[in-house]
N, C-alpha and C. Protein backbone atom coordinates (compact mmCIF):
# COMPACT_ATOMS: atom_id res chain seq x y z
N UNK A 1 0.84 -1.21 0.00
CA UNK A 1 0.00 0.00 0.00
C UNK A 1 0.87 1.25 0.00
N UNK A 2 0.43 2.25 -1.30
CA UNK A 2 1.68 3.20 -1.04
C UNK A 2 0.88 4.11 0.25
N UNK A 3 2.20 4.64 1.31
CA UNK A 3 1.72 5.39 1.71
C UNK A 3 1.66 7.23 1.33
N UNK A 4 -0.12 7.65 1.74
CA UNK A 4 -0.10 8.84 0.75
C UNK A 4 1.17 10.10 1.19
N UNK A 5 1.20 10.17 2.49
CA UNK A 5 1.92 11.31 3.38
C UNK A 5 3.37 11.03 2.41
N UNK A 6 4.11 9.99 2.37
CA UNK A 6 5.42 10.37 1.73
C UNK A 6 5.14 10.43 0.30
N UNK A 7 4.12 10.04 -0.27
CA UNK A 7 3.90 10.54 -1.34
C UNK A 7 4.11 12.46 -1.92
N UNK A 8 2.86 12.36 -0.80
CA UNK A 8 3.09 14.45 -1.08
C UNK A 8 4.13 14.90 -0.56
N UNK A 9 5.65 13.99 0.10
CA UNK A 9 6.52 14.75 0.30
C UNK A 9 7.31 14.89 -1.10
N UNK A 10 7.28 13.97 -2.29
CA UNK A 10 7.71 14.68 -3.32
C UNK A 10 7.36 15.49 -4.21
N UNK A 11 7.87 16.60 -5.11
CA UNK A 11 7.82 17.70 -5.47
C UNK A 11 8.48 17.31 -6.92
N UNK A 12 7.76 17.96 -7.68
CA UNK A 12 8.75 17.76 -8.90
C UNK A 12 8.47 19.19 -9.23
N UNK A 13 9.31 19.72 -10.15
CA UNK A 13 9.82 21.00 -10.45
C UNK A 13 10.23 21.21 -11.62
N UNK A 14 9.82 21.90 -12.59
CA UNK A 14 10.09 21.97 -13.97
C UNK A 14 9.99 23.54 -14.50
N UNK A 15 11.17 23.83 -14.76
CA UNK A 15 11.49 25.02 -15.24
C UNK A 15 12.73 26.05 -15.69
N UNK A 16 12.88 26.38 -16.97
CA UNK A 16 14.54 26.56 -17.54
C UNK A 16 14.81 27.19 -17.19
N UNK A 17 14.48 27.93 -16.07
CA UNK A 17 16.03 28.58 -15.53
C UNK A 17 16.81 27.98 -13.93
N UNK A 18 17.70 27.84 -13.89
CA UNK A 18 18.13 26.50 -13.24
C UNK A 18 18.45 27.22 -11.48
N UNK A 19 18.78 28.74 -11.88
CA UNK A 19 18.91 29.28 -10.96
C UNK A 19 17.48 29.27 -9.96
N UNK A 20 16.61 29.27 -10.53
CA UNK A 20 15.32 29.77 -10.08
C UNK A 20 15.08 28.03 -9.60
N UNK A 21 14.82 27.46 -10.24
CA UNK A 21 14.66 26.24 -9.70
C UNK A 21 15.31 24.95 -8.61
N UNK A 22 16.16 25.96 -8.62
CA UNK A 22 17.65 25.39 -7.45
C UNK A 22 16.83 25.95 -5.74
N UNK A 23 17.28 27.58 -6.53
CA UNK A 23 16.43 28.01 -5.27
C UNK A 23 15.13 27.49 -4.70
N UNK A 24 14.57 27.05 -5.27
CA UNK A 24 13.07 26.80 -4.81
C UNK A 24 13.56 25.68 -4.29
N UNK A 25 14.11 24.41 -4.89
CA UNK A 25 14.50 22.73 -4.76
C UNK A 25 15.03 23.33 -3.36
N UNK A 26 15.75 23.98 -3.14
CA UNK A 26 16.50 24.28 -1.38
C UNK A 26 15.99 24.43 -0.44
N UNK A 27 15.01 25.63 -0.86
CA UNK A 27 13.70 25.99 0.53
C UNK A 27 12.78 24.93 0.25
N UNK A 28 12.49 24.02 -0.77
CA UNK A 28 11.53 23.14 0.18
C UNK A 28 12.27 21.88 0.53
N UNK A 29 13.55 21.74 0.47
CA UNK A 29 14.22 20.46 1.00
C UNK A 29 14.03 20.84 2.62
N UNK A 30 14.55 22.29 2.34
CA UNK A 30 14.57 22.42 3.92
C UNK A 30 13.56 22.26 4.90
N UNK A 31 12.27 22.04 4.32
CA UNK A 31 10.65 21.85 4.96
C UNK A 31 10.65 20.21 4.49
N UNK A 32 11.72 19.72 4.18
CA UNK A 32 11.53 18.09 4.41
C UNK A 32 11.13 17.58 3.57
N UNK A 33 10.83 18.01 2.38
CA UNK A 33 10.57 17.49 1.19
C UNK A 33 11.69 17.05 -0.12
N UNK A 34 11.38 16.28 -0.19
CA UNK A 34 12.19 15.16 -1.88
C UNK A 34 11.75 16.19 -2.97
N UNK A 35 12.90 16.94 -3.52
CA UNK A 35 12.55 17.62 -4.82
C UNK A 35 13.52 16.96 -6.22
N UNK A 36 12.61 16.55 -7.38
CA UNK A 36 13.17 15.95 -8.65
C UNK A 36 13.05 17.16 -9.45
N UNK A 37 13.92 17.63 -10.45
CA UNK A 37 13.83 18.80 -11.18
C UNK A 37 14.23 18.93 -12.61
N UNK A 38 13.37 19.20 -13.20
CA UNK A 38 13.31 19.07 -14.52
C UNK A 38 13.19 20.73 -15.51
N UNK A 39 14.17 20.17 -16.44
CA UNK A 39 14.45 21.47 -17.67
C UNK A 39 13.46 21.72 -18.64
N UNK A 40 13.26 20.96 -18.66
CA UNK A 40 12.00 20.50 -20.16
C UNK A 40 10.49 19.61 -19.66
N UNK A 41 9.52 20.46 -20.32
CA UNK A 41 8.48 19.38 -19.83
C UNK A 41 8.34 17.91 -20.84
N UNK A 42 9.37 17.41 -21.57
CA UNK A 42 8.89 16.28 -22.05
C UNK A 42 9.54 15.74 -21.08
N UNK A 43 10.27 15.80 -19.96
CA UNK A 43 11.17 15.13 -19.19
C UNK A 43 10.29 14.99 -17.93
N UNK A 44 9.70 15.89 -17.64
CA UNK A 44 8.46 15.84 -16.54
C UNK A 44 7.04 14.48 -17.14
N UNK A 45 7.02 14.93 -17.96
CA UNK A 45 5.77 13.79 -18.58
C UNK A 45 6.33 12.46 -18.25
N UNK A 46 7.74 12.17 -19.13
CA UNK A 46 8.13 11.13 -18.99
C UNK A 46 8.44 10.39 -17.42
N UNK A 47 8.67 11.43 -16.44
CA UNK A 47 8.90 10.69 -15.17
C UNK A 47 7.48 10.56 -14.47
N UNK A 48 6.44 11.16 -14.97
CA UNK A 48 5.29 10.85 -14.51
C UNK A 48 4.77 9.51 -14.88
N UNK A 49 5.17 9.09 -15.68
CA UNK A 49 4.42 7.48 -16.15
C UNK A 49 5.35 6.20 -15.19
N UNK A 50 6.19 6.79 -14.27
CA UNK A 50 6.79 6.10 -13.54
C UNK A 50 6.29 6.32 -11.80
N UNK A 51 5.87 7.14 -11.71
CA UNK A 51 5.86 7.70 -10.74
C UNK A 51 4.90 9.33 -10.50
N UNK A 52 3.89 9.33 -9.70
CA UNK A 52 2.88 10.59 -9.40
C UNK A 52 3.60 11.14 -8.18
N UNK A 53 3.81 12.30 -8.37
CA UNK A 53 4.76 13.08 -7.20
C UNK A 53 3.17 13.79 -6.27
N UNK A 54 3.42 14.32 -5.23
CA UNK A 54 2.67 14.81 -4.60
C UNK A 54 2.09 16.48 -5.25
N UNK A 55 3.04 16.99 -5.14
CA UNK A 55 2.56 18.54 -6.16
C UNK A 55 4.01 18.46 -6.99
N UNK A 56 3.28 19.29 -8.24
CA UNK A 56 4.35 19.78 -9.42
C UNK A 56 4.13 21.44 -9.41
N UNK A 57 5.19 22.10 -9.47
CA UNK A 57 5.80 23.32 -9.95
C UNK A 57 5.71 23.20 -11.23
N UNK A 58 5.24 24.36 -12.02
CA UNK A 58 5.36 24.27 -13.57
C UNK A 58 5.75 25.85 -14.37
N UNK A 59 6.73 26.00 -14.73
CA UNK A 59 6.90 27.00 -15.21
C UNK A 59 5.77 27.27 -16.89
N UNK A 60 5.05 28.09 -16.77
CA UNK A 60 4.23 28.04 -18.04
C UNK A 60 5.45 28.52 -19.46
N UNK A 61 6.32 28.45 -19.39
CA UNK A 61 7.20 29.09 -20.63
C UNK A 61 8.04 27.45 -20.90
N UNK A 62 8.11 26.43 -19.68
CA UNK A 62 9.06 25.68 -20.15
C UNK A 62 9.41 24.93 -21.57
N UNK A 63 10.22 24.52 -21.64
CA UNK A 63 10.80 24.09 -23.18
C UNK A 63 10.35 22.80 -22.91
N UNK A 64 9.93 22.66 -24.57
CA UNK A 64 9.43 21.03 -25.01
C UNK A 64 8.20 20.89 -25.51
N UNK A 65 7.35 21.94 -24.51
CA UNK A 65 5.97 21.84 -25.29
C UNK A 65 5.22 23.04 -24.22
N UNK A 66 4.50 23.63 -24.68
CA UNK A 66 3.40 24.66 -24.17
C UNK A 66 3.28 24.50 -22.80
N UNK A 67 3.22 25.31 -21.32
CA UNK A 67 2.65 24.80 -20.52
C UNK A 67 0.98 24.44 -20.37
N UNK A 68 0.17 24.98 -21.05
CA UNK A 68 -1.41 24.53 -21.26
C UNK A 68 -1.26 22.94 -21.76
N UNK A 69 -0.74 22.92 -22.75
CA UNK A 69 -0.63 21.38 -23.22
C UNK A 69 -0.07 20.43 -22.32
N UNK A 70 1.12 20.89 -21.45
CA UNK A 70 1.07 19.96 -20.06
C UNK A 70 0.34 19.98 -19.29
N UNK A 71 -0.09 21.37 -18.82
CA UNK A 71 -1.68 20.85 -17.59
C UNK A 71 -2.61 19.90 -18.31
N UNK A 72 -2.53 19.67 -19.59
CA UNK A 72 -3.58 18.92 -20.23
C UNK A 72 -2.93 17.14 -20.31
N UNK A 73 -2.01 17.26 -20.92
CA UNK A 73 -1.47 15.78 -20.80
C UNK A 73 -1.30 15.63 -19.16
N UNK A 74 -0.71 16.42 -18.17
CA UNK A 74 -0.68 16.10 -16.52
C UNK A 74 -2.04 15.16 -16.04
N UNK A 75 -2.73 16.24 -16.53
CA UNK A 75 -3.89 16.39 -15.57
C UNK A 75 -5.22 14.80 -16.07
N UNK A 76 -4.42 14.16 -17.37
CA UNK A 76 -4.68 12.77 -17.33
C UNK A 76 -3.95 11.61 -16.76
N UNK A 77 -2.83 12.16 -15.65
CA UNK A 77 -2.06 11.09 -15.70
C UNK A 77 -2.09 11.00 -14.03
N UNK A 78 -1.83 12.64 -13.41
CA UNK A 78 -1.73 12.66 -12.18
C UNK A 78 -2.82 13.51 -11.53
N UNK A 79 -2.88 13.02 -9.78
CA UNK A 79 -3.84 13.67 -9.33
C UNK A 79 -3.63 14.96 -8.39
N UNK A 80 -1.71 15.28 -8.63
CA UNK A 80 -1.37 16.10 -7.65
C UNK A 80 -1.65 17.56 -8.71
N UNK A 81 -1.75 18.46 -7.17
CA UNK A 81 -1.88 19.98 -7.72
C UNK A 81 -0.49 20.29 -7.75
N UNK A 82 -1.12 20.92 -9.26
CA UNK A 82 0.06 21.83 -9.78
C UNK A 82 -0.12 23.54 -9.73
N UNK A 83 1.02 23.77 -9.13
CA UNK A 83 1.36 25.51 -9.07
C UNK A 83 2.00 25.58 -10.15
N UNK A 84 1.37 26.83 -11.12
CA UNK A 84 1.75 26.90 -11.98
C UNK A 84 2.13 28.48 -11.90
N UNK A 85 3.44 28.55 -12.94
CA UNK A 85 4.01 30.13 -12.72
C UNK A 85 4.67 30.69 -14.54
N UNK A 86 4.63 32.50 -14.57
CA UNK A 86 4.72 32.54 -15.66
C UNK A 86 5.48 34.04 -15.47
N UNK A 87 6.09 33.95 -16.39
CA UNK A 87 7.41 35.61 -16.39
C UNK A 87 6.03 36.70 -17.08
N UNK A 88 5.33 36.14 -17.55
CA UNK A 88 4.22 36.94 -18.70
C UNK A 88 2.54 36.99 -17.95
N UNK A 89 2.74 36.91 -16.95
CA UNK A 89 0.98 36.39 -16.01
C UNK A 89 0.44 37.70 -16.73
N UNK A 90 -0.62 36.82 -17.08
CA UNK A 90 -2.35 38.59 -17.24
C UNK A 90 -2.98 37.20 -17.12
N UNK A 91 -4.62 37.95 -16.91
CA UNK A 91 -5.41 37.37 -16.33
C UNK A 91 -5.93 36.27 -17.35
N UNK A 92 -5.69 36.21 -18.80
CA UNK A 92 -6.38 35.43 -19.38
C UNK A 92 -4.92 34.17 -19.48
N UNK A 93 -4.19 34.05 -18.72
CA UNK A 93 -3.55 32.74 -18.93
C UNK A 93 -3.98 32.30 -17.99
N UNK A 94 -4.11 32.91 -16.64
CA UNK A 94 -4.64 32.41 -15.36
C UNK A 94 -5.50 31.50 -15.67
N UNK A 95 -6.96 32.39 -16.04
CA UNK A 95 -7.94 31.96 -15.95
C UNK A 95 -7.73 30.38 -17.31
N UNK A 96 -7.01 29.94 -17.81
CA UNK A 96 -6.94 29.52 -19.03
C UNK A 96 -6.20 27.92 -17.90
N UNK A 97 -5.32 28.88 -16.96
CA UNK A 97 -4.43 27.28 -16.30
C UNK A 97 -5.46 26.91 -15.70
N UNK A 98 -6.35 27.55 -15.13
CA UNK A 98 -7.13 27.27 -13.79
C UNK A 98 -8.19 26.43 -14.03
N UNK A 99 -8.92 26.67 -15.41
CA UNK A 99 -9.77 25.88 -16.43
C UNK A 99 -9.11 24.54 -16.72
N UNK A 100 -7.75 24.79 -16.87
CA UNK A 100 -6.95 22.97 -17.41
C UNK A 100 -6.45 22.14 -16.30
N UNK A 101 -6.96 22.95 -15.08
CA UNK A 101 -6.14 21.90 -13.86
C UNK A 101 -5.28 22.56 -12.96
N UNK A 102 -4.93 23.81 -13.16
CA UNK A 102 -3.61 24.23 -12.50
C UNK A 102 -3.96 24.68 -11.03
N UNK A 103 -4.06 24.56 -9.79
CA UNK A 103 -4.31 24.45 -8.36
C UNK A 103 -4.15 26.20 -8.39
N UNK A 104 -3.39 26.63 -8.53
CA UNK A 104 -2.33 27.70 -8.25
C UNK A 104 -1.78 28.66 -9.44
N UNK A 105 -2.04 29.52 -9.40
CA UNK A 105 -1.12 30.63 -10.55
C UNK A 105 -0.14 31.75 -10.06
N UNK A 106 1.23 31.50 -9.78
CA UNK A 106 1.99 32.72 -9.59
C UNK A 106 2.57 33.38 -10.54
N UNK A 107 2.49 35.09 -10.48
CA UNK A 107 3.11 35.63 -11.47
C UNK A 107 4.77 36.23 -11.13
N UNK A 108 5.98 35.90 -11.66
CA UNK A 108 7.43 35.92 -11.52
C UNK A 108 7.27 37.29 -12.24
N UNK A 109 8.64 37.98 -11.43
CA UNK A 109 9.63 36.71 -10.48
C UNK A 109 8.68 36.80 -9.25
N UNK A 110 9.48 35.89 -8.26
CA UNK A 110 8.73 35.91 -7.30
C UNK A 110 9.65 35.26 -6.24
N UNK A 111 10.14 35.12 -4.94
CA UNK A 111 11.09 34.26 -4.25
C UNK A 111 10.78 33.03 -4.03
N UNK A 112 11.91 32.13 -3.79
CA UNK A 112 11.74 30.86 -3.36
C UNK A 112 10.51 30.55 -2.55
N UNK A 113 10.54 31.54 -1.09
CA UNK A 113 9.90 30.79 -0.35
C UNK A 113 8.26 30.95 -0.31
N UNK A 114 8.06 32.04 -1.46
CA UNK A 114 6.13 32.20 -1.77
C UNK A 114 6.14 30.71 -2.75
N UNK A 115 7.09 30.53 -3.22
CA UNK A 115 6.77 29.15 -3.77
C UNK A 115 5.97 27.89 -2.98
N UNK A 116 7.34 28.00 -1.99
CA UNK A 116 7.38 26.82 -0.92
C UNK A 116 5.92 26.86 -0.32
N UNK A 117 5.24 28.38 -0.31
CA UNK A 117 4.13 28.53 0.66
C UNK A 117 3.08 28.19 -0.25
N UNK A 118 3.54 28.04 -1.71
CA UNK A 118 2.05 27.81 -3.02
C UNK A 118 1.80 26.72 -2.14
N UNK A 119 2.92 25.54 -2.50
CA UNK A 119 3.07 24.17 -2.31
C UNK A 119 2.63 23.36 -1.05
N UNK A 120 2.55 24.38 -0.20
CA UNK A 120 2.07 23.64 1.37
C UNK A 120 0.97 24.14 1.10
N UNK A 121 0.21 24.95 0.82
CA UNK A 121 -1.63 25.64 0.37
C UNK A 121 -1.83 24.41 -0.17
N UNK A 122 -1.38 24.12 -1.47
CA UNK A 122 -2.29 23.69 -2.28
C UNK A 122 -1.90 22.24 -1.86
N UNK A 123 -1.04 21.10 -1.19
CA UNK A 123 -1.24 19.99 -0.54
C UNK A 123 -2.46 19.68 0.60
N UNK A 124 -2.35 21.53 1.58
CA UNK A 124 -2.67 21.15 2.63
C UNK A 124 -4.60 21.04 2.02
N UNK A 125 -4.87 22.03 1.10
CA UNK A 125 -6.27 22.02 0.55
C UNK A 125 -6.33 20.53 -0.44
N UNK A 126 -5.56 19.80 -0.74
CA UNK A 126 -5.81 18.71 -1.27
C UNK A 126 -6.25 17.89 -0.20
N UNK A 127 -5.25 17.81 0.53
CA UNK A 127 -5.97 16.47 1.64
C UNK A 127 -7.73 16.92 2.64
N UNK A 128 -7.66 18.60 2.27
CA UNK A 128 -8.87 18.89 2.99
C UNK A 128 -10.17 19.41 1.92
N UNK A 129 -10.12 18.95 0.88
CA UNK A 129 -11.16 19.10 -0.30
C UNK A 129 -11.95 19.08 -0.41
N UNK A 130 -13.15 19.14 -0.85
CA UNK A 130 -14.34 18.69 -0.36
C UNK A 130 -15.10 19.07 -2.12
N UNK A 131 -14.54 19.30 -3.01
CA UNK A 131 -14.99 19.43 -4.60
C UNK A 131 -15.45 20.64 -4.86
N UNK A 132 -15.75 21.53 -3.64
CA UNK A 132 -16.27 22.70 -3.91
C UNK A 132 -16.32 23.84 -5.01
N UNK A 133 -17.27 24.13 -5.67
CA UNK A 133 -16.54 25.13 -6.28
C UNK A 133 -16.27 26.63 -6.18
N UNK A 134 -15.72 27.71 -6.73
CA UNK A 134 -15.57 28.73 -6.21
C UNK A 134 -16.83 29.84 -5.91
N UNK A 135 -16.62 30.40 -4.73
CA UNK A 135 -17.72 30.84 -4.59
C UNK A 135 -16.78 32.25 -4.30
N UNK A 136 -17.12 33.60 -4.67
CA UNK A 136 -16.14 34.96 -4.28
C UNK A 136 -16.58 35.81 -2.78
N UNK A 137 -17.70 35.12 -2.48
CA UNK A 137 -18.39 35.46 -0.82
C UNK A 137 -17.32 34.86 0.22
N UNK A 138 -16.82 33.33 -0.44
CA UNK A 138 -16.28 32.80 0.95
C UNK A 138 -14.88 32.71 0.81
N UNK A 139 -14.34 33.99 -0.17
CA UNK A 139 -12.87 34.21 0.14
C UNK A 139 -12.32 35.37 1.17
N UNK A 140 -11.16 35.80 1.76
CA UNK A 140 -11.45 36.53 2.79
C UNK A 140 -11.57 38.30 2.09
N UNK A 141 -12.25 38.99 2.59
CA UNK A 141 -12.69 40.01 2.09
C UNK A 141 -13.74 40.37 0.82
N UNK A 142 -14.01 39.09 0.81
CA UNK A 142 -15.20 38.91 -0.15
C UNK A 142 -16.80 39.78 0.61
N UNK A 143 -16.86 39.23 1.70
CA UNK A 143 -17.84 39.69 2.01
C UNK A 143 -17.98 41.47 1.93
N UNK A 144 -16.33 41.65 1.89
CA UNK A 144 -16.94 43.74 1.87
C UNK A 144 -17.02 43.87 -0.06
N UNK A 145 -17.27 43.16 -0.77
CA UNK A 145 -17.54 43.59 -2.13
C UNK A 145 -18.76 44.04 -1.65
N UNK A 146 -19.17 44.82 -2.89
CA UNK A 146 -20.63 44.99 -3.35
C UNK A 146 -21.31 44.22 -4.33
N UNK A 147 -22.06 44.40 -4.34
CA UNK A 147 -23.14 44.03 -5.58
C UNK A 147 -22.58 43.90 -6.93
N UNK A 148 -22.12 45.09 -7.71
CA UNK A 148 -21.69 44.88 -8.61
C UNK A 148 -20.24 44.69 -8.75
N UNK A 149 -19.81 44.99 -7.65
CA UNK A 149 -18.09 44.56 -7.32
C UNK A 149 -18.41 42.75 -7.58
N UNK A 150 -18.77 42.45 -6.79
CA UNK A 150 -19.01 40.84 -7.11
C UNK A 150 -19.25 40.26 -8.70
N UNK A 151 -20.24 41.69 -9.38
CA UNK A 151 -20.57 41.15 -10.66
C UNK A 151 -19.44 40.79 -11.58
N UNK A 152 -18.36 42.46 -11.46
CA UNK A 152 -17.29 42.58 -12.07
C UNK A 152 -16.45 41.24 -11.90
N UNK A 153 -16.29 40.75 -10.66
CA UNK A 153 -15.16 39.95 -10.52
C UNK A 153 -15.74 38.24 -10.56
N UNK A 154 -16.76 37.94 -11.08
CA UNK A 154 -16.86 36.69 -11.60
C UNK A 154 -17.07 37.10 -13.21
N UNK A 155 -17.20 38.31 -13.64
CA UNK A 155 -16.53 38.13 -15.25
C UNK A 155 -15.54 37.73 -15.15
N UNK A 156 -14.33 39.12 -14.57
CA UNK A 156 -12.77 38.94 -14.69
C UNK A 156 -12.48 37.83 -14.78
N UNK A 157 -12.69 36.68 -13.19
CA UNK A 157 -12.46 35.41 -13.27
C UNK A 157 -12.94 34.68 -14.24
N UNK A 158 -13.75 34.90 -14.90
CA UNK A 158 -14.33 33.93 -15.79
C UNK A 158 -13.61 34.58 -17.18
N UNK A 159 -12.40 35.54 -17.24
CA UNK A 159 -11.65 35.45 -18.47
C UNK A 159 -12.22 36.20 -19.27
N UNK A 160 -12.95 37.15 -18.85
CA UNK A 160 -13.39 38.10 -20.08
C UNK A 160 -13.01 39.54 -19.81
N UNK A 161 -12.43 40.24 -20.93
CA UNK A 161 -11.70 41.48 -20.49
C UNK A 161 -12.72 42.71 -20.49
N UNK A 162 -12.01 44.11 -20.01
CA UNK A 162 -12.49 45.31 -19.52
C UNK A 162 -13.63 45.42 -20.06
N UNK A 163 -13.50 45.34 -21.41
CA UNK A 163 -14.03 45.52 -22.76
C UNK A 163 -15.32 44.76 -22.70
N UNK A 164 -15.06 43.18 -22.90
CA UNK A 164 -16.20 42.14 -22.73
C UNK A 164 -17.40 42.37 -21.41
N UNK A 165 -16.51 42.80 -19.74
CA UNK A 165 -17.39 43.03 -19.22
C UNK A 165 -18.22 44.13 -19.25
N UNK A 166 -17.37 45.20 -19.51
CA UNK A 166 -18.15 45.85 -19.32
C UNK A 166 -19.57 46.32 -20.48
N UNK A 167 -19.18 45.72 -21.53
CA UNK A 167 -20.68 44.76 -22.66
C UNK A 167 -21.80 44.54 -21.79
N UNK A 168 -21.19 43.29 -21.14
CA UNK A 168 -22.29 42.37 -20.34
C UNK A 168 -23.03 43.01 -19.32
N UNK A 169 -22.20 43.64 -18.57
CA UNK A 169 -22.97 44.22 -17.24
C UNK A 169 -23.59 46.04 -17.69
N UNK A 170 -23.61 46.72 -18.89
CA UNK A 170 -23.82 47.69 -19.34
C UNK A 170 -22.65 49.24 -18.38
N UNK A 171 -21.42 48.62 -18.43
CA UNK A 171 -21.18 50.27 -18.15
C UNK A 171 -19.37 50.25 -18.89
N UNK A 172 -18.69 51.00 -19.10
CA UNK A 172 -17.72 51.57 -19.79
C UNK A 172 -16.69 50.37 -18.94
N UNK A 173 -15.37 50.32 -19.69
CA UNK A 173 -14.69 49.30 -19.82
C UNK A 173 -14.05 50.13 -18.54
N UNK A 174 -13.46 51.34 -18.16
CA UNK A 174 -12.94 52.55 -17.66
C UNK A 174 -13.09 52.26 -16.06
N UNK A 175 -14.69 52.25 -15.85
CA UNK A 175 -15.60 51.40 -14.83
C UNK A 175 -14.86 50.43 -14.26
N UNK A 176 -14.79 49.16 -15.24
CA UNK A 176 -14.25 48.03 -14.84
C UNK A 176 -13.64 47.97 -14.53
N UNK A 177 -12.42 48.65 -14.69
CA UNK A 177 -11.03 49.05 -14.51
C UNK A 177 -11.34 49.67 -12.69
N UNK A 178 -11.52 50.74 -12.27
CA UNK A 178 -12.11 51.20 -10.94
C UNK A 178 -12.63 50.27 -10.39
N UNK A 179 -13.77 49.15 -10.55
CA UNK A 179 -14.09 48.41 -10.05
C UNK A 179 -12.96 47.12 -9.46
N UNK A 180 -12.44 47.05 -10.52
CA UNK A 180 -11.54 45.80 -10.09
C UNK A 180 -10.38 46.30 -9.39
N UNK A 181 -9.86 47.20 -9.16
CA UNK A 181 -8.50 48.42 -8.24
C UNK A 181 -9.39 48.30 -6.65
N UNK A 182 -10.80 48.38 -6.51
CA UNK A 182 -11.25 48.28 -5.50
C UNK A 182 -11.51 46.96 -4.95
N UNK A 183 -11.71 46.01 -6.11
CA UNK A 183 -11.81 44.45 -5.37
C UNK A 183 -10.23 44.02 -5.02
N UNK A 184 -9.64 44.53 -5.71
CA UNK A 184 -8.33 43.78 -5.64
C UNK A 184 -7.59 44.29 -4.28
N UNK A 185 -8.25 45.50 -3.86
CA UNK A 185 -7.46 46.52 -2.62
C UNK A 185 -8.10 45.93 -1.65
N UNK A 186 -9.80 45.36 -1.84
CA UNK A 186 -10.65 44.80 -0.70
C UNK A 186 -10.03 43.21 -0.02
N UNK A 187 -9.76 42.84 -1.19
CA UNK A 187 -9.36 41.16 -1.17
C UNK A 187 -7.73 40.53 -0.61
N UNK A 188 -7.14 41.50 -1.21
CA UNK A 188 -5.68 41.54 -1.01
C UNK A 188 -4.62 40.83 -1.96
N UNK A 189 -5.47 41.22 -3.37
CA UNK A 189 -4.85 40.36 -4.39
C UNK A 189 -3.63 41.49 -5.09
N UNK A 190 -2.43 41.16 -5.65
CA UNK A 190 -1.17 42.38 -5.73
C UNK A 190 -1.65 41.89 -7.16
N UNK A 191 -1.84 41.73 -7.47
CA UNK A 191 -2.12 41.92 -9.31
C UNK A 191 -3.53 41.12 -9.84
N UNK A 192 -3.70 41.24 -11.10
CA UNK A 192 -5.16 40.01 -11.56
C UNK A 192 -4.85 39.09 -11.86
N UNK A 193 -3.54 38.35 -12.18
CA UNK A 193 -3.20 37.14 -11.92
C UNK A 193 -3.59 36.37 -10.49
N UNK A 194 -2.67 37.21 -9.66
CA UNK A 194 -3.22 36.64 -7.79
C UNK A 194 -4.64 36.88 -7.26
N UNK A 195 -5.49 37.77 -8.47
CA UNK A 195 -7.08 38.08 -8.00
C UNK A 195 -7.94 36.79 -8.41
N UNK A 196 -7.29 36.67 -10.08
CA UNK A 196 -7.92 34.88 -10.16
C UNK A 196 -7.56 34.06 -9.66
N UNK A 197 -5.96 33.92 -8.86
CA UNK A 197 -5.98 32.42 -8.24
C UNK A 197 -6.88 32.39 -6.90
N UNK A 198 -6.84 34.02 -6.13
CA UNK A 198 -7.60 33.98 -4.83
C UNK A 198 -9.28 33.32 -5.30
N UNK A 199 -9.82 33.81 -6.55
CA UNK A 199 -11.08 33.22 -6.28
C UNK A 199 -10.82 31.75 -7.00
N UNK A 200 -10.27 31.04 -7.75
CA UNK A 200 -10.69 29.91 -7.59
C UNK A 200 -9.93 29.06 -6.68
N UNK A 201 -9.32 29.61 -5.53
CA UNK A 201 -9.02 29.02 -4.27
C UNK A 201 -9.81 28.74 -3.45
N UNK A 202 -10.94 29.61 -3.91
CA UNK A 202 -12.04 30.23 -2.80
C UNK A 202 -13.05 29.11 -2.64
N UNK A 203 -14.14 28.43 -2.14
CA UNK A 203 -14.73 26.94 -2.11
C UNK A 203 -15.61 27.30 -0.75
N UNK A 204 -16.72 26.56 -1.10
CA UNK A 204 -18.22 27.16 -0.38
C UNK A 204 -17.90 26.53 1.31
């Protein structure tokens, strides 16, 4: 019987710059975890058919193939969450990983140890899951949105820009823009990359 606990102590890690990925492999050795690290995602695929690590790190730029096309081949093979990270974050890749599987979206650079802290979130919410889906009331500071603050920010999350929402909900793209500076100041999200991962972190 494998056991699951040393399971999620390994980490696999995939991403070309070696400096960046060293660092990270260090701070979470030092929290007791087995880190395997990989340059290329055909090299990550391939050690997955041997072996399901507990969470994967994924650089969305890595070499070999697209990171979307790996959350997509991953996310048939393994059941661990992946933090996924990108030198280029806006909100429509977010919302694009978050749709293919990705637990987590950080936007780089960013230090080792917000890594280390993706990686203990998104284990510690794996073992405590419950399928939920996102709800933007029961993230923290959700409750001081408003009405249409709430409206704005299940477009955003749902990947449609200034432009698109502000179509849908009838007011100037300009609006949207003000609206979302105030959810993001209410919530405590530092960009709209970290505003979409906070809500689909978020779970009833």
């Amino acid at each position: 019987m494998v056991d699951s606990r040393r399971v999620e102590q390994d980490i696999y890690i995939a991403d070309a710059d070696l400096a960046f990925r060293s660092a990270v492999a260090s701070s979470l050795e030092t929290q007791g975890y087995h880190v395997t690290l990989f340059s290329d995602g055909q090299s990550l695929l391939a050690a997955t058919r041997h072996h399901a690590p507990g969470c994967i790190v994924l650089d969305a730029e890595v070499s070999g193939t697209t990171g979307n096309d790996l959350l997509v081949e991953l996310g048939h093979r393994v059941a661990a969450p992946i933090v996924m990270m990108s030198d280029h974050a806006n909100v429509e890749m977010a919302v694009s990983a978050m749709k293919k599987g990705a637990k987590d979206f950080m936007a780089k650079p960013c230090v080792a140890d917000a890594v280390v802290g993706r990686v203990q979130q998104a284990l510690a919410e794996k073992r405590g899951s419950n399928g939920s889906a996102p709800n933007v009331i029961s993230m923290p500071g959700g409750e001081r949105l408003t009405p249409r603050e709430r409206e704005v920010l299940q477009k955003i999350s749902a990947g449609g820009s200034n432009k698109e929402a502000g179509r849908q909900l009838g007011i100037c793209p300009r609006t949207i823009e003000v609206h979302r500076a105030r959810i993001m100041e209410k919530i405590g999200a530092r960009n709209t990359a970290d505003l979409v991962r906070i809500v689909y972190s978020a779970s009833f």
